[in-house]
C-alpha atoms as a PDB file:
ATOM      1  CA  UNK A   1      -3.656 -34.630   7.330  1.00  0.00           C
ATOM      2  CA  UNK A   2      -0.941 -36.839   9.378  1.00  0.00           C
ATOM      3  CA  UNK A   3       1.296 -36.841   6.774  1.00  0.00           C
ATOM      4  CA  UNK A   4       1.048 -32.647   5.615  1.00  0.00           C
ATOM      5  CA  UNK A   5       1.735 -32.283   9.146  1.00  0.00           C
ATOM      6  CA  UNK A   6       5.105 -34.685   9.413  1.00  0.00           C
ATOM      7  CA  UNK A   7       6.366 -33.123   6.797  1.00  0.00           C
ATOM      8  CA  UNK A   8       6.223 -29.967   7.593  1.00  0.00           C
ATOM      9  CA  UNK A   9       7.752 -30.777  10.740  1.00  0.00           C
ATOM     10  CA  UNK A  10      10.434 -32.842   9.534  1.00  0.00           C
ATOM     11  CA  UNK A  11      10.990 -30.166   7.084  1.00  0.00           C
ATOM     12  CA  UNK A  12      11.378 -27.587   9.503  1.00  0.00           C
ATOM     13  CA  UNK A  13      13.187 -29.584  11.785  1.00  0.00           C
ATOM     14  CA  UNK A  14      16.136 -30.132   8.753  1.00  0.00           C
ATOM     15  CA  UNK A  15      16.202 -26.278   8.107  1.00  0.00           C
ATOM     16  CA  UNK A  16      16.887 -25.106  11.575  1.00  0.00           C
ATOM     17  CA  UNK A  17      19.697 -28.133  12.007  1.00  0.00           C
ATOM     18  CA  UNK A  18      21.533 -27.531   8.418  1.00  0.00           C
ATOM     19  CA  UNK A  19      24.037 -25.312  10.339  1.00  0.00           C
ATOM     20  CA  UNK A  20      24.725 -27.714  12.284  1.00  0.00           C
ATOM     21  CA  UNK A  21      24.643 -30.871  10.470  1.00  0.00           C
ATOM     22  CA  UNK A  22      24.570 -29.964   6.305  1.00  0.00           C
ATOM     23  CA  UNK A  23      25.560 -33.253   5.138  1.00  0.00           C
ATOM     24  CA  UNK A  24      22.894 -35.328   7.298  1.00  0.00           C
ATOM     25  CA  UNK A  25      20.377 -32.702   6.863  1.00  0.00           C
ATOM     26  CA  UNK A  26      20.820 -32.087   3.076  1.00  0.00           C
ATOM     27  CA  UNK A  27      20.485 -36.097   2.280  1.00  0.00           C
ATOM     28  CA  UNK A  28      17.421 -36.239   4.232  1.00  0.00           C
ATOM     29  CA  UNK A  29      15.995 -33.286   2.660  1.00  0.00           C
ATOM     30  CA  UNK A  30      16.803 -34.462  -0.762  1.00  0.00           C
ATOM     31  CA  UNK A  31      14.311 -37.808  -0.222  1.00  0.00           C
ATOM     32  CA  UNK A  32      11.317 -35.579   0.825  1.00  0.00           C
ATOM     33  CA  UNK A  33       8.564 -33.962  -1.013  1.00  0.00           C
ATOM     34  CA  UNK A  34      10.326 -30.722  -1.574  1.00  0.00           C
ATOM     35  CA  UNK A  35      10.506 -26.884  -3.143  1.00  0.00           C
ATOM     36  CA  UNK A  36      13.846 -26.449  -3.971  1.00  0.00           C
ATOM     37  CA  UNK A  37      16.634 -28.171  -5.601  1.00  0.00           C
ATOM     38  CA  UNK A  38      18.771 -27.563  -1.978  1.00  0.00           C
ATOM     39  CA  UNK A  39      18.206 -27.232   1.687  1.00  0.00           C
ATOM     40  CA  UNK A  40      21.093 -24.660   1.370  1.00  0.00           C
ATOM     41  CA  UNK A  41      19.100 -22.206  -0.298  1.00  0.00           C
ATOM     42  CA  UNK A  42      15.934 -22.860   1.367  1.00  0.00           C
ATOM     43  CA  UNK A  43      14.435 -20.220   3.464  1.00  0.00           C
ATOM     44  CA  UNK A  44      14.673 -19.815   7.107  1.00  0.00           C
ATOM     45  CA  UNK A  45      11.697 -20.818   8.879  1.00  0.00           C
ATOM     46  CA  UNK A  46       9.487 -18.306  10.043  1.00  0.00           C
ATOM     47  CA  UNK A  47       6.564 -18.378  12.590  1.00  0.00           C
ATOM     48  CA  UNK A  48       3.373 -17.965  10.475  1.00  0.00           C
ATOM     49  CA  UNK A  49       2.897 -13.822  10.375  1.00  0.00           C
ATOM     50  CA  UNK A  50       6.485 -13.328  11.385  1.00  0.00           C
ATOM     51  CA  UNK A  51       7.910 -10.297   9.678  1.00  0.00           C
ATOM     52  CA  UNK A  52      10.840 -10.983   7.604  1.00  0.00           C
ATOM     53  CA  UNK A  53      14.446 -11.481   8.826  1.00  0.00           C
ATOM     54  CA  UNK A  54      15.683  -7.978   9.022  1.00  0.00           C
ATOM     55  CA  UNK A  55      19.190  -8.092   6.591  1.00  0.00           C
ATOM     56  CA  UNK A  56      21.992  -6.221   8.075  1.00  0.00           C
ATOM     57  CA  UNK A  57      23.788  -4.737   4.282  1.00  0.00           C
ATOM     58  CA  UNK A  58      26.902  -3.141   6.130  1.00  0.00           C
ATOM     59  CA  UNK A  59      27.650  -6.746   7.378  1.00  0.00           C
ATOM     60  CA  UNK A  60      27.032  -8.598   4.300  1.00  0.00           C
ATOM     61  CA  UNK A  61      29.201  -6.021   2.514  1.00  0.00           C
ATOM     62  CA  UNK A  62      32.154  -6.539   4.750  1.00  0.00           C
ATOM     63  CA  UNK A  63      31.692 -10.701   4.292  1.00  0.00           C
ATOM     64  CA  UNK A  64      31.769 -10.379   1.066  1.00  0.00           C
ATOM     65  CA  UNK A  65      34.826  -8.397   0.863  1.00  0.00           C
ATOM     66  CA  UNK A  66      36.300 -11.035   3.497  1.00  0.00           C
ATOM     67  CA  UNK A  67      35.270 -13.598   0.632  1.00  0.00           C
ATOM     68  CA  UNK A  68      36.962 -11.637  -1.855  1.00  0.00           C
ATOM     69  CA  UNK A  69      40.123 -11.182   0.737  1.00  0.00           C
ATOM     70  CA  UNK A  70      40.105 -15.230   1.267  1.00  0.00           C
ATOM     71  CA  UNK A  71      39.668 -15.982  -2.424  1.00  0.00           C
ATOM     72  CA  UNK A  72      42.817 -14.141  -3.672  1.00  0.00           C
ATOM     73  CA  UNK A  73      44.880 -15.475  -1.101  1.00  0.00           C
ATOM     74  CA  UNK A  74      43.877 -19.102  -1.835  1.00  0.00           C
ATOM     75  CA  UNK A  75      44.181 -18.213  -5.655  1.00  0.00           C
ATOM     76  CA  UNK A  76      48.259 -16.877  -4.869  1.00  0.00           C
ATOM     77  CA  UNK A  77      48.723 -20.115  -2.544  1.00  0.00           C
ATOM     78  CA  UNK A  78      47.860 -22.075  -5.703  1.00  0.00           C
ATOM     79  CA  UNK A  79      49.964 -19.996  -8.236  1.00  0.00           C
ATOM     80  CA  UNK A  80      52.684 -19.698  -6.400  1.00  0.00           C
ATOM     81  CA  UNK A  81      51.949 -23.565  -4.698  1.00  0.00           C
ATOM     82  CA  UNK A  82      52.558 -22.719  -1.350  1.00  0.00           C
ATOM     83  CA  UNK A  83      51.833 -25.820   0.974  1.00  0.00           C
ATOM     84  CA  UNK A  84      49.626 -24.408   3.979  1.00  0.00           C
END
């Protein structure tokens, strides 16, 4: 009824501004019926039908060697304490 439909909405709503807002979004996410232990990790909504979001691997290759990149340099700042 009413309520499936607010929550959906709501629900929606949180996903597509968690980008944008993640604190705000991931308390009010946390005090509604849920799947999922974290808006972070919840899917991207999806029009009903919608093929899935097409996953560009040559990009998330590189950001995870950018990840790598900004890990060890964080890692040497600490070692060595280097003040930024």
């Amino acid at each position: 009824g009413a309520r499936r439909t607010l929550v959906y909405v709501l629900d929606t709503a949180l996903r597509l501004l968690h980008p944008f807002m993640p604190y705000v979004t991931e308390t009010l996410w946390q005090r509604m019926p849920r799947e999922g232990e974290t808006l972070m990790l919840a899917p991207w909504p999806l029009k009903p039908g919608a093929p899935a979001l097409a996953v560009d691997d040559e990009a998330v290759s590189q950001f995870e060697l950018f990840q790598e990149v900004v890990r060890a340099v964080r890692n040497a700042r600490a070692e060595y304490k280097v003040e930024p």
